[in-house]
Protein backbone atom coordinates (compact mmCIF):
# COMPACT_ATOMS: atom_id res chain seq x y z
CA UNK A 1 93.63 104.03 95.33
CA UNK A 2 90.87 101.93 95.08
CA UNK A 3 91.83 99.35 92.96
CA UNK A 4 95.53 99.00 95.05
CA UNK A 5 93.40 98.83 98.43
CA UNK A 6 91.01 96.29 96.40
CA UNK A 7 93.99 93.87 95.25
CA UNK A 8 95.71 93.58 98.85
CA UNK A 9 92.41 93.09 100.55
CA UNK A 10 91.73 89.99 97.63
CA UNK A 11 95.80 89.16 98.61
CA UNK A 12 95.12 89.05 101.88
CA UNK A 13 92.15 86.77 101.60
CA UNK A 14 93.82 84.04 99.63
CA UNK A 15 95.25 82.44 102.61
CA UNK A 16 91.62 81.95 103.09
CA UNK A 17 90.80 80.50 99.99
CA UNK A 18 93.17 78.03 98.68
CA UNK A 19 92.28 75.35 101.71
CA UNK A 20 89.11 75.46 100.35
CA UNK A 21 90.22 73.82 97.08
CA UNK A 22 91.31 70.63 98.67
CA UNK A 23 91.65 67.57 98.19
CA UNK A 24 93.30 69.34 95.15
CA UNK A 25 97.25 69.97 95.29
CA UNK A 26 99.50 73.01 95.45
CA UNK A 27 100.69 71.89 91.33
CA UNK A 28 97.31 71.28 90.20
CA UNK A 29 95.71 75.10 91.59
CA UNK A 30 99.02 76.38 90.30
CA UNK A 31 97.90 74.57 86.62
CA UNK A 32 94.26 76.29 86.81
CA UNK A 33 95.25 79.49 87.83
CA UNK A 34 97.69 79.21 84.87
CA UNK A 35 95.20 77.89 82.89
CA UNK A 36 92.78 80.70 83.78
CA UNK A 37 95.25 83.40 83.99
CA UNK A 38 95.50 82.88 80.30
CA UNK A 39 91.99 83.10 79.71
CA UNK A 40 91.20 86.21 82.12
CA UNK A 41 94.03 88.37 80.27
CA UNK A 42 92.93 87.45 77.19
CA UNK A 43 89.42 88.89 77.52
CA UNK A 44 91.41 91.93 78.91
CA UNK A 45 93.60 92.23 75.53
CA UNK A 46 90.52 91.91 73.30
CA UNK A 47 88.56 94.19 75.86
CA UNK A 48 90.86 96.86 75.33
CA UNK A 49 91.89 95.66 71.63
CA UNK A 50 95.44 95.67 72.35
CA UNK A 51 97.68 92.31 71.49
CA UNK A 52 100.93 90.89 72.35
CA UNK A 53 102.93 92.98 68.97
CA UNK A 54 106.32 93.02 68.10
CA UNK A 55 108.08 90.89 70.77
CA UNK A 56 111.64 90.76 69.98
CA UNK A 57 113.69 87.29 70.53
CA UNK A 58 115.25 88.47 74.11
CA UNK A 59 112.06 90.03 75.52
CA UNK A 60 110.57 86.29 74.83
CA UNK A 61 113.34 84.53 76.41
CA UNK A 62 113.05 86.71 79.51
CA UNK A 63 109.17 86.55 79.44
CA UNK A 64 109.88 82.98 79.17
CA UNK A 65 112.43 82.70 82.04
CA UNK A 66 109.97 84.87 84.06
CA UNK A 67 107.07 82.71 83.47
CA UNK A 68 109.22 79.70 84.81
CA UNK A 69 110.11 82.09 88.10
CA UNK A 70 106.61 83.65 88.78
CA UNK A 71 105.08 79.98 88.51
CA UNK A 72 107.69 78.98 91.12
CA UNK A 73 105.88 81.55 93.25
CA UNK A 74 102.84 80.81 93.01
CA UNK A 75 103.30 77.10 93.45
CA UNK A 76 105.24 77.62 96.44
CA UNK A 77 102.72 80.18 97.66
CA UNK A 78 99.92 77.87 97.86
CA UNK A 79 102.22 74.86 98.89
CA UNK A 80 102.81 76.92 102.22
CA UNK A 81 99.00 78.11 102.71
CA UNK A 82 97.99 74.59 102.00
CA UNK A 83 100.73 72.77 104.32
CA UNK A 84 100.08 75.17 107.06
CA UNK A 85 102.93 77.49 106.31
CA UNK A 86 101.42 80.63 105.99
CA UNK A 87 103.75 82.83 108.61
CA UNK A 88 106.71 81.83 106.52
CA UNK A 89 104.76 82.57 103.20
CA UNK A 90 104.29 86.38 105.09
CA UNK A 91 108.07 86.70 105.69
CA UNK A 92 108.87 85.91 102.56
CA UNK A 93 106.93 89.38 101.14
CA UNK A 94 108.61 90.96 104.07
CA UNK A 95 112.04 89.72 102.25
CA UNK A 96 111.23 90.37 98.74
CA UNK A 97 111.30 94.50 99.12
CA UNK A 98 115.22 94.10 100.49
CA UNK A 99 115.96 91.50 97.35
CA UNK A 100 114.26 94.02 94.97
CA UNK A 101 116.47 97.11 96.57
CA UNK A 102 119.76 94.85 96.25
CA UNK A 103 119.03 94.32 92.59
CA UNK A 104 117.99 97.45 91.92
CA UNK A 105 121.71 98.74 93.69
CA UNK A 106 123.89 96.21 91.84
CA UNK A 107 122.24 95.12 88.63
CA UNK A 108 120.76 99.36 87.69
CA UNK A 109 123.37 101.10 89.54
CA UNK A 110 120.53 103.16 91.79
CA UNK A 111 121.64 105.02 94.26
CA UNK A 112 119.74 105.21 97.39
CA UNK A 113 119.66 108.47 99.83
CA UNK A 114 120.61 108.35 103.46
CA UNK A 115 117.55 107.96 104.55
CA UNK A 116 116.80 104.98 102.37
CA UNK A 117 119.69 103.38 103.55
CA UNK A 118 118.56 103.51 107.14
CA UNK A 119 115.08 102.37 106.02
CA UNK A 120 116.64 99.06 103.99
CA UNK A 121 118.90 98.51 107.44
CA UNK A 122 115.37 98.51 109.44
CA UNK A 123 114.23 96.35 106.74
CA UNK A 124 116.95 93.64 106.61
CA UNK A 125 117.49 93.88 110.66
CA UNK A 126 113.81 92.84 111.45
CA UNK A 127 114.31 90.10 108.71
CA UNK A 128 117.58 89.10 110.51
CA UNK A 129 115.11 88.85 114.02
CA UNK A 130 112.24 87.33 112.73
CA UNK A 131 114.48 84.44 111.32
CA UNK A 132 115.86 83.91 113.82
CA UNK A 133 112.96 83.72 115.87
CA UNK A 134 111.52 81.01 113.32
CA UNK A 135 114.16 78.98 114.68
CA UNK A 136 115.10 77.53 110.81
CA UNK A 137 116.28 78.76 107.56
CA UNK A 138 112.89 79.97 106.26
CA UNK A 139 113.43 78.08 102.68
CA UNK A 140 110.07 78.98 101.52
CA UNK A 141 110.44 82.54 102.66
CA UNK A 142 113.72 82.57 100.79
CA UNK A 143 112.01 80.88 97.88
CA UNK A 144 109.26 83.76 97.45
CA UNK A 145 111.36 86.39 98.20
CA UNK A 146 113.70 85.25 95.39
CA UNK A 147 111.19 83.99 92.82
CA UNK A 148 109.22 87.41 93.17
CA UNK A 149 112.19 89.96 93.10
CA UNK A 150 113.82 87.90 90.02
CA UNK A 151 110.56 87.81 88.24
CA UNK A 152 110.02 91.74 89.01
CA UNK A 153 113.84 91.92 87.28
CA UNK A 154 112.88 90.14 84.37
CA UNK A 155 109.71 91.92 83.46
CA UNK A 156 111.36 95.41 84.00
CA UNK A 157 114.88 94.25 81.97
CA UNK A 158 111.83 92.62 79.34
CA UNK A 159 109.98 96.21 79.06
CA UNK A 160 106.84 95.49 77.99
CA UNK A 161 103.25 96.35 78.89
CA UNK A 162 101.65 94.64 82.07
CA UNK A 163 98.99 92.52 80.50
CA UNK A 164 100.71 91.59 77.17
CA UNK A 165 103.47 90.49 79.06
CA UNK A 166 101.28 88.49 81.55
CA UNK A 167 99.90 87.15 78.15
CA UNK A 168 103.25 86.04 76.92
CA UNK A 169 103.68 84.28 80.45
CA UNK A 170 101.03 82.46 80.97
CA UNK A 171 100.93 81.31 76.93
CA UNK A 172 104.21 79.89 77.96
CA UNK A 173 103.13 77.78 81.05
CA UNK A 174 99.73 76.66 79.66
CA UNK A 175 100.67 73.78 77.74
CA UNK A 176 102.37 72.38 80.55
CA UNK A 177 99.61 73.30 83.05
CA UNK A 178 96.86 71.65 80.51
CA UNK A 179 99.05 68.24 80.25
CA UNK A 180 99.07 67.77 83.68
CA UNK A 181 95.68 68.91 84.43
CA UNK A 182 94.86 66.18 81.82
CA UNK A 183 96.88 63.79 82.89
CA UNK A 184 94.83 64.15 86.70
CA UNK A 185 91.61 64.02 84.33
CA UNK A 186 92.85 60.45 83.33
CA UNK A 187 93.75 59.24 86.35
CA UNK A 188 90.44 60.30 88.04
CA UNK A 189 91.66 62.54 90.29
């Protein structure tokens, strides 16, 4: 209980955070916490001496696909806290519970009780208001919602451990997030 109190409190500080990184962008944090990310489960893995064994040719190509989509969140996460967007950012984590129920009721075939019914109807109604309200198709809510619930797809289709799979992802994005910090290195910024 702890621990899950622990990570939304640190969640629910990053809005206060990421500001504090400027002048640097939304893609270059998004490269160092890639970059990092890599690093931080890797001490985990040898921590716990467990490594990223037998991946199979589909679970890489959705732990591939899903590194692509969680790095979409993330970027667009801190592009909204950054750019002053950080209501939207919140709807969009109001959103992603309702994507994560449609694709667990089309794509696994679960089957929700009355009760949860009326609860995903609360859900999607209060979305349905607060959009409205916003006055404008909420694209980076959308975005987040989205990115989040098809990542959370991919890792549960991909069935693998938590951290060796968070391994796999960020292996896959760190070449591309080194390059371009790099590339800022050379340019002086």
């Amino acid at each position: 209980m702890a621990y899950g109190v622990a990570a939304y409190v640190m969640w629910g500080l990053f809005p206060l955070y990421w500001p504090l990184l400027k002048p640097a962008g939304a893609v270059e944090i998004l490269a160092h916490r890639v970059m990092w990310s890599l690093i931080a489960v890797a001490v985990v893995l040898a921590v716990r001496r467990t490594w990223v064994r037998g991946l199979s040719r589909r679970q890489g190509v959705l732990l591939g696909l899903a590194a692509v989509v969680i790095s979409v969140n993330w970027g667009t996460y801190i592009y909204a806290v950054n750019s002053g967007q950080t209501i939207e950012s919140a709807l969009g984590y109001f959103i992603n519970p309702l994507i994560s129920v449609v694709f667990g009721v089309v794509i696994f075939r679960e089957r929700l009780r009355p009760w949860q019914w009326c609860a995903v109807g609360l859900g999607a109604a209060a979305v349905v208001v607060l959009t409205v309200d916003y006055g404008r198709p909420p694209w980076i809510a959308l975005t987040l919602a989205f990115a989040f619930g098809t990542y959370g797809l991919l890792k549960k289709v991909a069935d693998m451990p938590s951290a060796e799979s968070l391994a796999v992802e960020t292996a896959v994005m760190f070449l591309p997030a080194l390059v371009f910090v790099v590339w800022l290195e050379g340019r002086g910024d």
